[in-house]
C-alpha atoms as a PDB file:
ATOM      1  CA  UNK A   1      39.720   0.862 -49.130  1.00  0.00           C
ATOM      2  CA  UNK A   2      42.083   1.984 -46.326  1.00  0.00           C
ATOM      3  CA  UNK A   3      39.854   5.142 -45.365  1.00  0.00           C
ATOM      4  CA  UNK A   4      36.709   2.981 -45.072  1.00  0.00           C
ATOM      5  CA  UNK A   5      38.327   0.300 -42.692  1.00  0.00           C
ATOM      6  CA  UNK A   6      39.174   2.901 -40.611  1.00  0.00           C
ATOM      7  CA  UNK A   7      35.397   4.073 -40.694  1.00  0.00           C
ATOM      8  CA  UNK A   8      34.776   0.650 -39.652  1.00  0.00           C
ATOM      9  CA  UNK A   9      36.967   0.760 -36.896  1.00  0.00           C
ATOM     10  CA  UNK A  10      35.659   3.597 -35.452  1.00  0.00           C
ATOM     11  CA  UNK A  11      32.160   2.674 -36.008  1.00  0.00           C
ATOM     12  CA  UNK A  12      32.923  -0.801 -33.712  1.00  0.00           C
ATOM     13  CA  UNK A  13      34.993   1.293 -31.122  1.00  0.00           C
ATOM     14  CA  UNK A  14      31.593   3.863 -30.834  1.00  0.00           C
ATOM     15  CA  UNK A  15      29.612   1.238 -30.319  1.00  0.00           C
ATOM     16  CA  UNK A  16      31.410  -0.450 -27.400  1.00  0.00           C
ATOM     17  CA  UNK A  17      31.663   2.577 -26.040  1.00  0.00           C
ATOM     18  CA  UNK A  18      27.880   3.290 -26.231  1.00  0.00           C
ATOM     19  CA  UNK A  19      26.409   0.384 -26.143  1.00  0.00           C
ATOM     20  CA  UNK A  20      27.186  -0.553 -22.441  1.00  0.00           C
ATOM     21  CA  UNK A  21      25.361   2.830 -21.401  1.00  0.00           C
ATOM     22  CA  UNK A  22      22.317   1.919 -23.355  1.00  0.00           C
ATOM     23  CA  UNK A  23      21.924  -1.606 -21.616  1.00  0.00           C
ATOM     24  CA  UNK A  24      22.701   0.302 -18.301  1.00  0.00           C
ATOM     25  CA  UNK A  25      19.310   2.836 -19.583  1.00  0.00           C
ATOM     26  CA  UNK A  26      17.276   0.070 -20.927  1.00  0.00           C
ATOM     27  CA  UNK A  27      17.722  -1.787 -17.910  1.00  0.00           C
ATOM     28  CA  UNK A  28      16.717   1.137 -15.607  1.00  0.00           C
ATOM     29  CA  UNK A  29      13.680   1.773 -17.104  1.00  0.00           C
ATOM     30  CA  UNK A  30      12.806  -2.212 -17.143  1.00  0.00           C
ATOM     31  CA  UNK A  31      13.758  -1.797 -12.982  1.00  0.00           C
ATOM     32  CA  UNK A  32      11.791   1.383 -12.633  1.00  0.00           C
ATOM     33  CA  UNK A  33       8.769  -0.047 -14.886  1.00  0.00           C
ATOM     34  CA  UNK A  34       8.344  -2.915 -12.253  1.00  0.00           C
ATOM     35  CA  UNK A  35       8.806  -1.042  -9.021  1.00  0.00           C
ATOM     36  CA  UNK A  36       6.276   1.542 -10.070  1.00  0.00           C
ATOM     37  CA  UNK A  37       3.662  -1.533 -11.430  1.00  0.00           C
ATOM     38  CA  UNK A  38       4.412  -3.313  -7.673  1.00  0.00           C
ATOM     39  CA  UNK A  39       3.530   0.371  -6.055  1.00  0.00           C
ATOM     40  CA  UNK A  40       0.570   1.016  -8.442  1.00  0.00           C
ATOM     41  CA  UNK A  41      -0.682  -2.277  -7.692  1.00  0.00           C
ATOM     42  CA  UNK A  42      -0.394  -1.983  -3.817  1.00  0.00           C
ATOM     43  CA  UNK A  43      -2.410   1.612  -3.898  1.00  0.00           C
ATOM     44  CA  UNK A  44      -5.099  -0.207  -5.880  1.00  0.00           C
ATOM     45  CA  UNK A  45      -4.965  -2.824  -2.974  1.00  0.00           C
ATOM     46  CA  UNK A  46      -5.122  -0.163  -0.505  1.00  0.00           C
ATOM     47  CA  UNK A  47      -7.798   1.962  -2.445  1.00  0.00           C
ATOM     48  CA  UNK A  48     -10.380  -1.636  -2.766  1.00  0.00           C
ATOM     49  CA  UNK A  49     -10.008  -1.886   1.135  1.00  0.00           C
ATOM     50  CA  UNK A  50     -10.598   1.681   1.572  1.00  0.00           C
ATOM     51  CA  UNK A  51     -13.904   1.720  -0.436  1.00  0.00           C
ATOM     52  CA  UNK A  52     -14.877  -1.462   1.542  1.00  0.00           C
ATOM     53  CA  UNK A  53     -14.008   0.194   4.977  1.00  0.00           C
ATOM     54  CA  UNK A  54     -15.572   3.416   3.982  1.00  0.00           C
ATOM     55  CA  UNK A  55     -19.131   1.373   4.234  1.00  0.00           C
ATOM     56  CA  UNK A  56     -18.634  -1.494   5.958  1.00  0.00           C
ATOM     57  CA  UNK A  57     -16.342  -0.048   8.804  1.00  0.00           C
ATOM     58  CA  UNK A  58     -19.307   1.774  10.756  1.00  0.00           C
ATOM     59  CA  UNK A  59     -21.820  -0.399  10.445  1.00  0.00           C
ATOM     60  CA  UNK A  60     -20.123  -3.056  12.424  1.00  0.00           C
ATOM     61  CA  UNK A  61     -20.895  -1.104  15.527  1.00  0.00           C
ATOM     62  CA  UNK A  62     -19.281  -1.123  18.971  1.00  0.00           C
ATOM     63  CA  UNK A  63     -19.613  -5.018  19.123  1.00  0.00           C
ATOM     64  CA  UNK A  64     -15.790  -6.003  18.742  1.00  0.00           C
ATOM     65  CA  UNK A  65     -16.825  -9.359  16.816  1.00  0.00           C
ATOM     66  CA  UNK A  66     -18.645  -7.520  14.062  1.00  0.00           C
ATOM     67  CA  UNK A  67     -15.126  -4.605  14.011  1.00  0.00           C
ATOM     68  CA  UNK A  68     -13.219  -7.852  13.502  1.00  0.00           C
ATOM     69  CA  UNK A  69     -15.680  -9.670  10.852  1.00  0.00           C
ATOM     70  CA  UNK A  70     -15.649  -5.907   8.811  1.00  0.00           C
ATOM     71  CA  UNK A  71     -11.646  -5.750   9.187  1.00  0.00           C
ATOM     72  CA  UNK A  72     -11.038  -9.602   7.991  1.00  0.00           C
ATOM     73  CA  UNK A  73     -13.110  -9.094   5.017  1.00  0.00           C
ATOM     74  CA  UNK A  74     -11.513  -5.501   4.327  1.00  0.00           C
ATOM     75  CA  UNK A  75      -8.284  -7.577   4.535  1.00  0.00           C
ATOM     76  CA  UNK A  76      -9.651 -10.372   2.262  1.00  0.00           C
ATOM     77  CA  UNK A  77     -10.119  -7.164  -0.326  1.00  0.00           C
ATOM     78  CA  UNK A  78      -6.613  -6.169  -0.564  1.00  0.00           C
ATOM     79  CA  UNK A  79      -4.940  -9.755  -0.261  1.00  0.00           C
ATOM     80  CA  UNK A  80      -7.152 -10.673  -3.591  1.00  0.00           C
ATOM     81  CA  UNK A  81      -5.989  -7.666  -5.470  1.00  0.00           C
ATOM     82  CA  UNK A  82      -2.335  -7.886  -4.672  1.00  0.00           C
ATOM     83  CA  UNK A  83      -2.505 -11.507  -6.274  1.00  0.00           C
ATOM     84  CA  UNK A  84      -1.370  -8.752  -9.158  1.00  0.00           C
ATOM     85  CA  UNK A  85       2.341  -8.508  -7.754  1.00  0.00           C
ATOM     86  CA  UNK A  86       4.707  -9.954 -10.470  1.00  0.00           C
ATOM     87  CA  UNK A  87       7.962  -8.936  -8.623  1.00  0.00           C
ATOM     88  CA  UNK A  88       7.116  -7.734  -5.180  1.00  0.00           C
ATOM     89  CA  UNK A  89       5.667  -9.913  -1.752  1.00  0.00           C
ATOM     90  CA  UNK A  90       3.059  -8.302   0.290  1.00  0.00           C
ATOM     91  CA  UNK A  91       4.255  -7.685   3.613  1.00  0.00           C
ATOM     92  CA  UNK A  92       1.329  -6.614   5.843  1.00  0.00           C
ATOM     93  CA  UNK A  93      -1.020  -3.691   6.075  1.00  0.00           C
ATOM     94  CA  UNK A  94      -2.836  -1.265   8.631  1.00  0.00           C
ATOM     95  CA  UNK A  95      -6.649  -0.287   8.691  1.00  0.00           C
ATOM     96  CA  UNK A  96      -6.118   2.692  10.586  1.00  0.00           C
ATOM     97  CA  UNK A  97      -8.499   5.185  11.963  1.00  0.00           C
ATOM     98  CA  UNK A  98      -6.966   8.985  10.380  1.00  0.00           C
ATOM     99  CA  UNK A  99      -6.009  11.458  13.071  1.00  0.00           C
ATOM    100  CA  UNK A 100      -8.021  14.452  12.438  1.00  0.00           C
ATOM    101  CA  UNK A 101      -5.000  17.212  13.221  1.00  0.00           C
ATOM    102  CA  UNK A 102      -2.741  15.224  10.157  1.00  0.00           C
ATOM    103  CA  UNK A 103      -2.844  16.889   6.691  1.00  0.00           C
ATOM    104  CA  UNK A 104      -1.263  13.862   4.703  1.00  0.00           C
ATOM    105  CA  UNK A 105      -4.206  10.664   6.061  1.00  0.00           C
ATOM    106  CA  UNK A 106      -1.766   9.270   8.694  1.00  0.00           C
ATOM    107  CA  UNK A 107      -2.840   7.441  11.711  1.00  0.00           C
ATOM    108  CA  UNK A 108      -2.249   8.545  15.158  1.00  0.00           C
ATOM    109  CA  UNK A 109       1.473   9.010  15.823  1.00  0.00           C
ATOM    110  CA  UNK A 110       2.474   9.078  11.910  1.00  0.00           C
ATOM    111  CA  UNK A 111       3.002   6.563   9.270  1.00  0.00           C
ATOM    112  CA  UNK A 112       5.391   3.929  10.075  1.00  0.00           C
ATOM    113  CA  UNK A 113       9.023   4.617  10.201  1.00  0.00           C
ATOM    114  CA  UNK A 114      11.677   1.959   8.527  1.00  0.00           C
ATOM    115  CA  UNK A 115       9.198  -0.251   6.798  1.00  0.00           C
ATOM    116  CA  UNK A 116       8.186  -1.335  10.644  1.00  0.00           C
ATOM    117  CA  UNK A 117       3.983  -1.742  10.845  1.00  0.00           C
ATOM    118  CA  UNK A 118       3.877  -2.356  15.162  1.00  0.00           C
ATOM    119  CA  UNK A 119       4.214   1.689  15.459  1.00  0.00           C
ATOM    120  CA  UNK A 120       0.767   2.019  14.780  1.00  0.00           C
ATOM    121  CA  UNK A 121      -1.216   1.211  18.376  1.00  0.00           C
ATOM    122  CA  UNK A 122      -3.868   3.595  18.644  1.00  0.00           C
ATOM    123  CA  UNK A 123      -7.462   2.829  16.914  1.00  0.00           C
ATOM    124  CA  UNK A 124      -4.938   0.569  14.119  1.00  0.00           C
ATOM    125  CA  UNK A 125      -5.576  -3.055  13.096  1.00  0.00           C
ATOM    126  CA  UNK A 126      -2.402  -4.770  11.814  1.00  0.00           C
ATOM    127  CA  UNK A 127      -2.929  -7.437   9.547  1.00  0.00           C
ATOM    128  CA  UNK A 128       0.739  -9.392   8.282  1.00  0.00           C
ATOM    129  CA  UNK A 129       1.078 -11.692   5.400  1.00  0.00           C
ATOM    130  CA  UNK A 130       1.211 -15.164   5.896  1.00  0.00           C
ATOM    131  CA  UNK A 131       2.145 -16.046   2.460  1.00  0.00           C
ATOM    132  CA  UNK A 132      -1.222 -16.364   0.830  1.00  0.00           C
ATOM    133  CA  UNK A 133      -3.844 -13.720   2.313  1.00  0.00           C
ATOM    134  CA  UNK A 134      -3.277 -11.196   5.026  1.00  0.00           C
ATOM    135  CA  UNK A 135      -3.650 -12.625   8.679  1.00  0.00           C
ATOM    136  CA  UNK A 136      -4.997 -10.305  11.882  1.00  0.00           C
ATOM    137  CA  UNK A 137      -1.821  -9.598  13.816  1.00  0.00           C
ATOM    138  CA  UNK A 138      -2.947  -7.334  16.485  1.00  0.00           C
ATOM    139  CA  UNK A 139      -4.684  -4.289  17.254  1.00  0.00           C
ATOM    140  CA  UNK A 140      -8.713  -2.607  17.307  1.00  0.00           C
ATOM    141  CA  UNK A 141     -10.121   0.480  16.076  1.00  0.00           C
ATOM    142  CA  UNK A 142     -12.863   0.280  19.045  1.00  0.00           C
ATOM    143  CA  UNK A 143     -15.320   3.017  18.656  1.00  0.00           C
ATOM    144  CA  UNK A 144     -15.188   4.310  15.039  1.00  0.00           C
ATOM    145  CA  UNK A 145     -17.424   7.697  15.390  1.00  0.00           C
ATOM    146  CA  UNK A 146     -19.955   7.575  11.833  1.00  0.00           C
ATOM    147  CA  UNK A 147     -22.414  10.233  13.874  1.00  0.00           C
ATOM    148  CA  UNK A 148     -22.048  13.464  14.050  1.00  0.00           C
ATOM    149  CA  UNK A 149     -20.966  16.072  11.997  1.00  0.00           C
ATOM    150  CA  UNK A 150     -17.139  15.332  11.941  1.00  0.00           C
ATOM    151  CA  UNK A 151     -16.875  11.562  10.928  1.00  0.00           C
ATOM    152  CA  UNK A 152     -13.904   9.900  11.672  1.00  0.00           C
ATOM    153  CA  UNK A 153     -12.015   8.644   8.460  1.00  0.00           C
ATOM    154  CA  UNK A 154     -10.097   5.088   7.725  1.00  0.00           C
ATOM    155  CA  UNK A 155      -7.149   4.465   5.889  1.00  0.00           C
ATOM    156  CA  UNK A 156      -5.830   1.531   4.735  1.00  0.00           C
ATOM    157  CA  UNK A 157      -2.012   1.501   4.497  1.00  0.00           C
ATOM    158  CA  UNK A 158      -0.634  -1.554   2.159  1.00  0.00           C
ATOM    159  CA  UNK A 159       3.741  -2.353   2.240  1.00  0.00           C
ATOM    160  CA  UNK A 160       5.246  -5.111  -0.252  1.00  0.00           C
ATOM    161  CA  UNK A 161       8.868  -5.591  -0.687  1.00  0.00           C
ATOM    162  CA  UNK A 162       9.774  -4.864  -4.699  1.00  0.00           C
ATOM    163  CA  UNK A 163      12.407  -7.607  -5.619  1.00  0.00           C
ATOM    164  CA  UNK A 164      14.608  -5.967  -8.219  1.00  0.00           C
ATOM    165  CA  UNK A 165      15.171  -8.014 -11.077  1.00  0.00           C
ATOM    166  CA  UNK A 166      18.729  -7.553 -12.083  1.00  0.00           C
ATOM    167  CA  UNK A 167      20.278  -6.323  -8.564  1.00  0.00           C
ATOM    168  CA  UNK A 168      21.975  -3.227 -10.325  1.00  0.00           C
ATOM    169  CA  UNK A 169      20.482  -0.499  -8.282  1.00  0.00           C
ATOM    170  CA  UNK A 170      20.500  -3.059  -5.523  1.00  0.00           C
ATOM    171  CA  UNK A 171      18.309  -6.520  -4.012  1.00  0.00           C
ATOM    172  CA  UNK A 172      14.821  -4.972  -2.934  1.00  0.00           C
ATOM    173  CA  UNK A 173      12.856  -1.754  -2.048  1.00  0.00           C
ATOM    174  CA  UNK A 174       9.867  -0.963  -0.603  1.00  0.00           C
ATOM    175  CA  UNK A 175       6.921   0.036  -1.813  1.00  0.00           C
ATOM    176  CA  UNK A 176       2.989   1.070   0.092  1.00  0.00           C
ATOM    177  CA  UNK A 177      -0.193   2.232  -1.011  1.00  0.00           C
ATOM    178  CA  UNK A 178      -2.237   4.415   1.310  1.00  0.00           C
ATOM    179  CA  UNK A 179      -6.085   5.390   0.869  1.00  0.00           C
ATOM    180  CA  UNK A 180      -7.827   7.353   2.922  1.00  0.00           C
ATOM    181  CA  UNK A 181     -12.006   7.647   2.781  1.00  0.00           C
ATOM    182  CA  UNK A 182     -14.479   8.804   5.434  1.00  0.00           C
ATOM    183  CA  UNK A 183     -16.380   6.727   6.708  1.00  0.00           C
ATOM    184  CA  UNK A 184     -19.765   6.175   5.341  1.00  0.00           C
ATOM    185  CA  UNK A 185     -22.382   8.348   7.738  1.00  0.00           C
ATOM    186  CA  UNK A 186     -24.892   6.108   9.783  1.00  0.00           C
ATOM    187  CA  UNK A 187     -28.777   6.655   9.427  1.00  0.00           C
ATOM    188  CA  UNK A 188     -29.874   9.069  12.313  1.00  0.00           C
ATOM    189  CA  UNK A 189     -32.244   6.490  14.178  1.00  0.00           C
ATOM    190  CA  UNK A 190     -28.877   3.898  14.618  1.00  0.00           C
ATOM    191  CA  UNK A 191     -26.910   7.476  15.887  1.00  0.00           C
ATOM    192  CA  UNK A 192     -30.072   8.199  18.659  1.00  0.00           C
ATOM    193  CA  UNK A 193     -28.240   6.582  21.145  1.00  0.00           C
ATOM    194  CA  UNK A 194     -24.916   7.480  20.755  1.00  0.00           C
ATOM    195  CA  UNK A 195     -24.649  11.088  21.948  1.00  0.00           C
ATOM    196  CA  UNK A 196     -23.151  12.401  19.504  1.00  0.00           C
END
């Protein structure tokens, strides 16, 4: 009887030993599993608007009312698909036009740096989140070339703030989507004019 409470005892001493670690694991991976579901969610977002853009984007024309109609409802896309965020608030988004010398889809003068969406000013459309859709903030993408041999692309960049659950690994992080798609090609006789 002696030898097997001492079994015991070092059964219940193993297991407060090891059983802090596994909560520490199991709560890691419950962390992890939601950051990466908030950042899947937001490249779907991004990847919707994309597809929109991608059509939608070069039809509008030169006429800055119909850029601004195409960009609202390319905005209306990705604020109805990141109604999916369990643990994470959309922050804002860019429809951007691609700069052609960039290998990784970024707009002119890079992606943003520290989470901040106003670096993009050149042919970029800011859009912010007012708490239930995305609003227009600022910017145009004026002449959007859809002519031509070398079309001009649009990418649709998407940041939401991940709220951690249990504040282990810390309060928040953030997480974006990007999508890049060229733009669809216009039929020649709307290109006649254009010169290109």
């Amino acid at each position: 009887m002696e030898a097997l409470a001492v079994n015991e005892g070092a059964v219940l001493v193993e297991a407060a030993l090891v059983l802090p670690v596994m909560i520490l694991v199991v709560m890691g991976i419950i962390e992890f599993g939601f950051a990466f579901a908030s950042s899947t969610t937001s490249t779907g977002s991004s990847r919707s608007g994309a597809r929109l853009g991608a059509a939608a984007y070069a039809t509008a024309g030169t006429i800055p009312a119909n850029q601004q109609a195409a960009a609202d409802q390319i905005a209306d896309t990705v604020s109805a698909d990141l109604v999916g965020l369990t643990s994470a608030d959309p922050v804002g988004m860019l429809i951007y036009r691609v700069d052609k010398s960039s290998n990784d889809g970024a707009p002119v003068g890079g992606f943003p740096v520290d989470n901040n969406l106003t670096t993009c000013t050149t042919d970029c459309i800011r859009y912010e989140w007012d708490g239930t859709e995305m609003a227009y903030a600022s910017g145009a993408w004026p002449s959007p070339d859809a002519c031509g041999m070398e079309l001009d692309s649009i990418g649709v960049y998407v940041l939401a703030k991940h709220n951690y659950i249990t504040g282990m690994i810390g309060d928040h992080v953030y997480v974006h989507g990007v999508t890049v798609m060229r733009l669809e090609p216009l039929p020649s006789d709307q290109c006649s004019g254009s010169g290109t």
